[in-house]
C-alpha atoms as a PDB file:
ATOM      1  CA  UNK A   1      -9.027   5.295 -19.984  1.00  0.00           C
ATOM      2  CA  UNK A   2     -11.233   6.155 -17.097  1.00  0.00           C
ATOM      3  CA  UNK A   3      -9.446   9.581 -14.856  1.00  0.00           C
ATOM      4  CA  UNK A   4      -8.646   9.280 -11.196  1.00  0.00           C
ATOM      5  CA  UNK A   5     -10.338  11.394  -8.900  1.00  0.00           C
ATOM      6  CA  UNK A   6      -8.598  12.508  -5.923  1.00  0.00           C
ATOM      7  CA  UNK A   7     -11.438  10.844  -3.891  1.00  0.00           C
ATOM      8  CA  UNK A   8     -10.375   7.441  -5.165  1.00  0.00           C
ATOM      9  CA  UNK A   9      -8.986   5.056  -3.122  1.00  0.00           C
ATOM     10  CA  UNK A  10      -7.092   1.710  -4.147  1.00  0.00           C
ATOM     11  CA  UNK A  11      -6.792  -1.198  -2.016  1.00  0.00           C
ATOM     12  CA  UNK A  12      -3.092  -2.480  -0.863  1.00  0.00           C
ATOM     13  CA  UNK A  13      -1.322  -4.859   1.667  1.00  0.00           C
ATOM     14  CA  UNK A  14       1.198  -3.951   3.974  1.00  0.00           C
ATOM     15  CA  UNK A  15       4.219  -6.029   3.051  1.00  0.00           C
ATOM     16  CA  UNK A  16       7.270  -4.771   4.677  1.00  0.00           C
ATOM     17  CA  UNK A  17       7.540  -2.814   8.260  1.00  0.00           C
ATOM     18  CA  UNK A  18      10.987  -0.951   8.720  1.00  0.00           C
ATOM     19  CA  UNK A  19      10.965   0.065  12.000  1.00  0.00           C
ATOM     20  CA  UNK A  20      13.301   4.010  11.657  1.00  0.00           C
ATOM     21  CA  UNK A  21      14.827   5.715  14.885  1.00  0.00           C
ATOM     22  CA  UNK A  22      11.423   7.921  14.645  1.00  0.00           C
ATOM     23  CA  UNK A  23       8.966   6.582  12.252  1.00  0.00           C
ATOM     24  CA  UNK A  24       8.161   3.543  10.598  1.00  0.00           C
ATOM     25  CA  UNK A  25       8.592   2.824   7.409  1.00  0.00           C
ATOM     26  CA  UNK A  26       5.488   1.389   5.485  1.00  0.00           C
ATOM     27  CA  UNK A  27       5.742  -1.099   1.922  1.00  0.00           C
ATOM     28  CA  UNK A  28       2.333  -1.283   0.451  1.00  0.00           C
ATOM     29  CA  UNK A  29       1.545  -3.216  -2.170  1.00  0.00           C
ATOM     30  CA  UNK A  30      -1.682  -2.337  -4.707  1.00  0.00           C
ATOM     31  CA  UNK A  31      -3.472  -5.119  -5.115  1.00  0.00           C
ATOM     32  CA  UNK A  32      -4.663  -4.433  -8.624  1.00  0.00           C
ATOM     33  CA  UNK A  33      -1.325  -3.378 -10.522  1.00  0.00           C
ATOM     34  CA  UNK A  34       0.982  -5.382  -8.034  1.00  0.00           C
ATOM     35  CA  UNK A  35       2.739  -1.832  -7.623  1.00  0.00           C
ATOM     36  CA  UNK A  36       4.491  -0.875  -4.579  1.00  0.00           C
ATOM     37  CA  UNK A  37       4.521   1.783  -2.464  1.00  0.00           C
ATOM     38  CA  UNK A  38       6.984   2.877   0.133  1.00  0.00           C
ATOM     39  CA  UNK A  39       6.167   5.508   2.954  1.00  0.00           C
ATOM     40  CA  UNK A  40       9.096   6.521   5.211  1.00  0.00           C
ATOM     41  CA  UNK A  41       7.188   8.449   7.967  1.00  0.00           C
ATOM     42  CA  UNK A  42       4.431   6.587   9.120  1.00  0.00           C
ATOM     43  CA  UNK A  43       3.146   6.814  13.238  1.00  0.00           C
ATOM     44  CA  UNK A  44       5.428   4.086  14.942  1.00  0.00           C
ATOM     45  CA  UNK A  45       2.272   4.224  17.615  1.00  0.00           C
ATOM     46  CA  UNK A  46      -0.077   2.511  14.492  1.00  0.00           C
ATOM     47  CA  UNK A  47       0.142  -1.183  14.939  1.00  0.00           C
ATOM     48  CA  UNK A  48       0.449  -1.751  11.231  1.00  0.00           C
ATOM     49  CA  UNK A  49       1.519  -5.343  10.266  1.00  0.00           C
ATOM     50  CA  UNK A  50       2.253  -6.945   6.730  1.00  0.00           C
ATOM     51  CA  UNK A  51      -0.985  -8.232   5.608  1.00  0.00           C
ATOM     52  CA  UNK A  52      -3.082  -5.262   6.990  1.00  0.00           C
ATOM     53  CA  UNK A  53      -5.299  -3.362   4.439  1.00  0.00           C
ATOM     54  CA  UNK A  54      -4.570   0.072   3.994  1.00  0.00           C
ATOM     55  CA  UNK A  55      -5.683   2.227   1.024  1.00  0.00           C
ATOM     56  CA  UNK A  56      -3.615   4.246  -1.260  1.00  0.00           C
ATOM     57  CA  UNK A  57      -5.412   7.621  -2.939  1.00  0.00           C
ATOM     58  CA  UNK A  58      -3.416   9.709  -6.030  1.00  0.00           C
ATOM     59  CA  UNK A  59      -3.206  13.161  -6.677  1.00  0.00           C
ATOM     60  CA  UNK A  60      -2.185  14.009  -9.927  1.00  0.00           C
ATOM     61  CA  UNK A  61       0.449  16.501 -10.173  1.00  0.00           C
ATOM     62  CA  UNK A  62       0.784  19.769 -12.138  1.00  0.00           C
ATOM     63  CA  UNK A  63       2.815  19.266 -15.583  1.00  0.00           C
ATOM     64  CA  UNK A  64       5.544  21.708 -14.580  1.00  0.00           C
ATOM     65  CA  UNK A  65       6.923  18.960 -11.701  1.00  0.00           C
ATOM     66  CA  UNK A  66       8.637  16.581 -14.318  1.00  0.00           C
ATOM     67  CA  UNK A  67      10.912  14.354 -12.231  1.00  0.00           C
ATOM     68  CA  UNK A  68       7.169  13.396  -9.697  1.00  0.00           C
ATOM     69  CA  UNK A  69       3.650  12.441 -11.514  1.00  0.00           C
ATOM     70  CA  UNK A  70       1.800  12.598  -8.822  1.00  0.00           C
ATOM     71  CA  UNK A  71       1.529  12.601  -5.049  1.00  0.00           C
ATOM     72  CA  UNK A  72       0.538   9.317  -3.264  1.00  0.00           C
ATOM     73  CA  UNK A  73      -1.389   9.598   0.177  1.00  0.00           C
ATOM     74  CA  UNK A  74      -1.843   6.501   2.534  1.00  0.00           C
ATOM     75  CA  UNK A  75      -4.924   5.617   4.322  1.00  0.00           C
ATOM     76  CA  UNK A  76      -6.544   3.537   7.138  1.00  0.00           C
ATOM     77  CA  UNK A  77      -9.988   1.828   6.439  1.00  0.00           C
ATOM     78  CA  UNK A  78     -11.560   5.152   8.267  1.00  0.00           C
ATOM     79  CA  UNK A  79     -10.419   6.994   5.002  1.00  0.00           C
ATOM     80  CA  UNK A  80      -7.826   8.535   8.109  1.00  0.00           C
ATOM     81  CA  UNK A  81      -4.500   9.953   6.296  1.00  0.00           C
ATOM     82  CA  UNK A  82      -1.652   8.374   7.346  1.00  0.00           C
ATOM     83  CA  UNK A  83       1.469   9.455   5.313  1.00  0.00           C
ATOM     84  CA  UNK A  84       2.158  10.521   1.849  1.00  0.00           C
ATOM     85  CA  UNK A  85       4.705  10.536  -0.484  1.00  0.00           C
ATOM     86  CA  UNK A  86       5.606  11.558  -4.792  1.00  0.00           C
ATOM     87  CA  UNK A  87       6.051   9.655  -7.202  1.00  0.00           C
END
């Protein structure tokens, strides 16, 4: 099993837009595992679409946080952080 590095980045698709009072709301879906992804506070000023490429990087959590694994950050193609959330 090869480890993830925090510098890692996995490809995804936008699939869903939920446009929030404040934010947008952001499905991704990773292209590899066919896992998704949703991110509640994303800039409503981005003009994210479904079908756009955005990036998804993991940051493995310490053992102690049982109920969340890890903590899943959202990127643009400029490796720009865009929201995160735990999974």
């Amino acid at each position: 099993m090869t480890e993830i590095e925090e510098t890692d980045r996995f490809e995804c698709e936008v699939v869903n837009i939920i446009n929030n009072l404040k934010w947008k709301g952001v499905m991704v879906k990773e292209i590899k595992s066919g896992g998704n992804v949703y991110f509640a506070r994303t800039d409503p000023k981005r003009d994210l679409k479904p079908g756009d490429t955005l990036y998804l990087g993991v940051k493995e959590l310490p053992s102690q946080m049982e109920e969340m694994q890890a903590e899943v950050t959202l990127y643009d193609k400029n490796d720009e952080k865009i929201d995160w959330a735990f999974i």
